[in-house]
N, C-alpha and C. Protein backbone atom coordinates (compact mmCIF):
# COMPACT_ATOMS: atom_id res chain seq x y z
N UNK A 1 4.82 1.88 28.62
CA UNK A 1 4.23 2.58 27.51
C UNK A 1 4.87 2.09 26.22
N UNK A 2 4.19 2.01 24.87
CA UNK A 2 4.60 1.77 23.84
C UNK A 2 5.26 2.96 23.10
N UNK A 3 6.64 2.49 22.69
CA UNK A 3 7.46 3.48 21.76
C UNK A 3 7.73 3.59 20.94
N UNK A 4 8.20 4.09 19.95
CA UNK A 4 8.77 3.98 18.19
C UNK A 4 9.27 5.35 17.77
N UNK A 5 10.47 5.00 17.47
CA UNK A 5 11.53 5.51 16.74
C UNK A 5 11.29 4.98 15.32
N UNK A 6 11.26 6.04 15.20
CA UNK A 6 11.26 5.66 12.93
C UNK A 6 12.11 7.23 12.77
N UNK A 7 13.33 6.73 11.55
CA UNK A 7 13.86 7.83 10.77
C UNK A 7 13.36 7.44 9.84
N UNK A 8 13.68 7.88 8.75
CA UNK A 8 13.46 8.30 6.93
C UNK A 8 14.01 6.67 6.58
N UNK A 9 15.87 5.93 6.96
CA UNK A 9 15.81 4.99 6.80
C UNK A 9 15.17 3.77 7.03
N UNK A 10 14.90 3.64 8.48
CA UNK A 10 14.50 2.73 9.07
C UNK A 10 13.80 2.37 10.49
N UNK A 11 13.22 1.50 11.34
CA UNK A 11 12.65 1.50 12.58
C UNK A 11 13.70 1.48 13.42
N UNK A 12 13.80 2.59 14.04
CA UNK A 12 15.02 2.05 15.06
C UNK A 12 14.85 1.41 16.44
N UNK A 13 13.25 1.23 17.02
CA UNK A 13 13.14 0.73 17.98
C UNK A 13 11.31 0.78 17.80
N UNK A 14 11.00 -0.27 18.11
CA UNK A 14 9.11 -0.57 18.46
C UNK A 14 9.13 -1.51 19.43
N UNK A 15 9.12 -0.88 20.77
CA UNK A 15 8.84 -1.72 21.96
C UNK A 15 8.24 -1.10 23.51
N UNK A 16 8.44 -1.79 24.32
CA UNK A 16 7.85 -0.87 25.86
C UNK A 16 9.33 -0.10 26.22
N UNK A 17 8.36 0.87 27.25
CA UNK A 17 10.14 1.91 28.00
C UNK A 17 8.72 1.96 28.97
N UNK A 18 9.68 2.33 30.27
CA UNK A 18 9.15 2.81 31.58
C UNK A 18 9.67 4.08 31.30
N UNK A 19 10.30 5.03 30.82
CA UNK A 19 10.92 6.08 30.95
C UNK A 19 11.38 6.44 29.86
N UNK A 20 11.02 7.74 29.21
CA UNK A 20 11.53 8.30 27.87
C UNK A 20 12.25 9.46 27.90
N UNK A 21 13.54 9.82 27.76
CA UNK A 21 14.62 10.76 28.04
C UNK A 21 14.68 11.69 26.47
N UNK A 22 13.61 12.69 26.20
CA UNK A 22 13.86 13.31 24.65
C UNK A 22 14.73 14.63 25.16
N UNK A 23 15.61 14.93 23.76
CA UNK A 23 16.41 16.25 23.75
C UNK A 23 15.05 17.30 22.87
N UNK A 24 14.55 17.56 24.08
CA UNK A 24 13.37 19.06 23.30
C UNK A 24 13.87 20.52 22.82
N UNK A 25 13.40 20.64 22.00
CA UNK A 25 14.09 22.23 21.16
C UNK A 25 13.70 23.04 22.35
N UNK A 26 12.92 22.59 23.00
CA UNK A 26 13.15 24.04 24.17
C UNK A 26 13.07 23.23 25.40
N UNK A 27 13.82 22.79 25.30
CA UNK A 27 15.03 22.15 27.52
C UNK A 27 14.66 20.26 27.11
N UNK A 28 14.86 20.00 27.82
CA UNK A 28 14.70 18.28 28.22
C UNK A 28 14.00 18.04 28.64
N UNK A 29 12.74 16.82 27.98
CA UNK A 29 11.69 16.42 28.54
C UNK A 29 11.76 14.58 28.95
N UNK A 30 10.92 14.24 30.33
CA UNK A 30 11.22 13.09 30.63
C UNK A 30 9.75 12.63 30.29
N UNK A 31 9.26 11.64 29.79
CA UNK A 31 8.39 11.33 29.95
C UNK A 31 7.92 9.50 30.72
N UNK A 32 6.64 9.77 31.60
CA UNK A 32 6.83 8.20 31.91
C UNK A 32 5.45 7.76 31.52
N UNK A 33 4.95 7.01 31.87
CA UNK A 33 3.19 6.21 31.89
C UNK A 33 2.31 7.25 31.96
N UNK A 34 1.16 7.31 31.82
CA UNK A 34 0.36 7.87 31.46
C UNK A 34 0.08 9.54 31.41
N UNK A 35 1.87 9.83 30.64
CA UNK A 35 1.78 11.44 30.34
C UNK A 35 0.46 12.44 29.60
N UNK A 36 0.75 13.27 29.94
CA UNK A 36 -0.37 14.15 29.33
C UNK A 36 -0.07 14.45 27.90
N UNK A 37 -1.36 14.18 26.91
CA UNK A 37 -1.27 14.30 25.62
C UNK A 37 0.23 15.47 25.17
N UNK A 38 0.77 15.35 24.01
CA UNK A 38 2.26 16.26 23.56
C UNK A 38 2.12 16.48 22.24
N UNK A 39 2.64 17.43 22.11
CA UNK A 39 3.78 17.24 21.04
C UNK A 39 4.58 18.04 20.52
N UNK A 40 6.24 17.52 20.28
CA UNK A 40 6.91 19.09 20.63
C UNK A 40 7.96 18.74 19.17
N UNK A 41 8.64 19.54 19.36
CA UNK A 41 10.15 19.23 18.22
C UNK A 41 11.30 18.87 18.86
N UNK A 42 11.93 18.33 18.32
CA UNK A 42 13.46 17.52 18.98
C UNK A 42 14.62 18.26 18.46
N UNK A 43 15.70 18.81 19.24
CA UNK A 43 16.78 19.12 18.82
C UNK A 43 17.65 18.21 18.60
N UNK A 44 18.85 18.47 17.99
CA UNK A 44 19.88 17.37 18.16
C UNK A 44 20.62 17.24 19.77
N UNK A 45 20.40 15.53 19.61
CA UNK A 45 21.10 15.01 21.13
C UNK A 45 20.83 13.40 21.26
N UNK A 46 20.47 12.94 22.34
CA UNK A 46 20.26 11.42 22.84
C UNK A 46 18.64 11.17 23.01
N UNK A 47 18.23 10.57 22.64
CA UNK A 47 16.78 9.86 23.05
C UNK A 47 17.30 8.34 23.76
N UNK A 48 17.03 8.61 25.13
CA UNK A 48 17.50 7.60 26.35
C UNK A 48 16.12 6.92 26.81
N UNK A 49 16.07 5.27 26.23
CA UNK A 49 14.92 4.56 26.81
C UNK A 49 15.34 3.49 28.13
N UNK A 50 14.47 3.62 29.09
CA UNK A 50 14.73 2.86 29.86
C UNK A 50 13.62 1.76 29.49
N UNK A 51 14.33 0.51 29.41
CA UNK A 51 13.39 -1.16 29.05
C UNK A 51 13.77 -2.00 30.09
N UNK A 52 13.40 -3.03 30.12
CA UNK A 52 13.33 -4.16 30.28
C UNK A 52 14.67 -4.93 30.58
N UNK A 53 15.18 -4.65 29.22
CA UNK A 53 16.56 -5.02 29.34
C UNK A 53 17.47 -3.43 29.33
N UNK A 54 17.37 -2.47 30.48
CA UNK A 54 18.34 -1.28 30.63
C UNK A 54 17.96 -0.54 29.59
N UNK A 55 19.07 0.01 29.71
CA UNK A 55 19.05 2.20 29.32
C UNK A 55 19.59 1.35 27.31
N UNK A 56 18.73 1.77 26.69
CA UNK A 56 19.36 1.99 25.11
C UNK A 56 19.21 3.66 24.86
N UNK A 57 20.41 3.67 23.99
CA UNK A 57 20.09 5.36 23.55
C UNK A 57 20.42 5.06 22.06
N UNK A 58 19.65 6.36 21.33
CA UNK A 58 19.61 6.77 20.00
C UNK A 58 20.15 8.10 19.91
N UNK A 59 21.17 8.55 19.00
CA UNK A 59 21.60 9.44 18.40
C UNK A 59 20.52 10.25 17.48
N UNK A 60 20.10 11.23 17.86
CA UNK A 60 19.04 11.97 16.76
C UNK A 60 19.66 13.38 16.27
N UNK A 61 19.55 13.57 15.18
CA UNK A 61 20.00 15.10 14.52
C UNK A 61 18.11 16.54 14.80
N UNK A 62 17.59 15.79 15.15
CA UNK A 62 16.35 16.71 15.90
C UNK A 62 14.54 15.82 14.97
N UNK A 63 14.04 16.76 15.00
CA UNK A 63 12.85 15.56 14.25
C UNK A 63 11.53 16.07 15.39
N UNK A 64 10.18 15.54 15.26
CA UNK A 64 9.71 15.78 16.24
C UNK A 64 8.74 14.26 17.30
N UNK A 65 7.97 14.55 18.65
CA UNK A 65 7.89 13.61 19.25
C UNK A 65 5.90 13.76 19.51
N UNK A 66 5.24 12.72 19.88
CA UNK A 66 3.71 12.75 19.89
C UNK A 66 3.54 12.20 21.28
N UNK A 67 3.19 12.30 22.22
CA UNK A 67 2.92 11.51 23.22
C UNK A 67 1.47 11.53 23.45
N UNK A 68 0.57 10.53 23.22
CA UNK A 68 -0.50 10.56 23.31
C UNK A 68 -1.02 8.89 23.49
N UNK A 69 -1.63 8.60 24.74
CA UNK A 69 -2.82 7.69 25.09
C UNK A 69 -1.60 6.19 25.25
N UNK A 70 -0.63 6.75 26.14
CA UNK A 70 0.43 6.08 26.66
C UNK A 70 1.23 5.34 25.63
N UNK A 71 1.46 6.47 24.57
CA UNK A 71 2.37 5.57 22.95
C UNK A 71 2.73 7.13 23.12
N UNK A 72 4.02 6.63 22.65
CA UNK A 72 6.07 7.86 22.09
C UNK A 72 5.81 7.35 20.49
N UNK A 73 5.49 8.57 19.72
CA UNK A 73 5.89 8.14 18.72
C UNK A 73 7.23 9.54 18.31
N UNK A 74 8.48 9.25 17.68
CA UNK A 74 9.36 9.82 17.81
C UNK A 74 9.73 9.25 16.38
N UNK A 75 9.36 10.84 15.10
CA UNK A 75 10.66 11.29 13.84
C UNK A 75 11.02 11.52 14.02
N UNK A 76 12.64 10.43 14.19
CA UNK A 76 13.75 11.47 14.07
C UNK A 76 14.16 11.41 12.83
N UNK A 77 15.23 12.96 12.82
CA UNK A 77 16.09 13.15 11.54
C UNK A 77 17.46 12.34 11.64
C-alpha cells in the first residue's frame, strides 16, 4: 500500500509498507492491504512501517491518519 507522512515541516516518508503500526487516540491500530476506508486521530507515540528495506519508525507528537483505497495518508504534529 502507498504511504505518506507529511508534518507542517516536511515529507517524512512517500513510499510502499506492507504493514502500518499507528499510535490511535483511542488504542493501537495495525493496518495492512486493502483496509477498510478510516479515519481517526493520532496520539503521541511511534508510527512503525514495515518496507522493503525493514521496520522504519517516526516519532509523532499526535496529528491525524486517512486510510482509504489502499493509500496511509498520516498529519503528523
Amino acid at each position: 500500500m502507498k504511504v505518506e507522512i507529511l508534518s507542517p515541516e516536511a515529507s517524512l516518508f512517500d513510499g510502499d509498507a506492507s504493514y502500518v503500526y499507528l499510535p490511535g487516540a483511542d488504542g493501537s491500530l495495525g493496518i495492512l492491504d486493502n483496509h477498510a476506508p478510516l479515519i481517526t486521530a493520532l496520539k503521541a507515540g511511534e508510527v512503525k512501517l514495515t518496507t522493503q528495506d525493514g521496520e522504519q519508525k517516526f516519532e509523532v507528537k499526535g496529528g491525524t491518519v486517512e486510510v482509504l483505497n489502499n493509500r496511509v495518508v498520516i498529519l503528523a504534529e
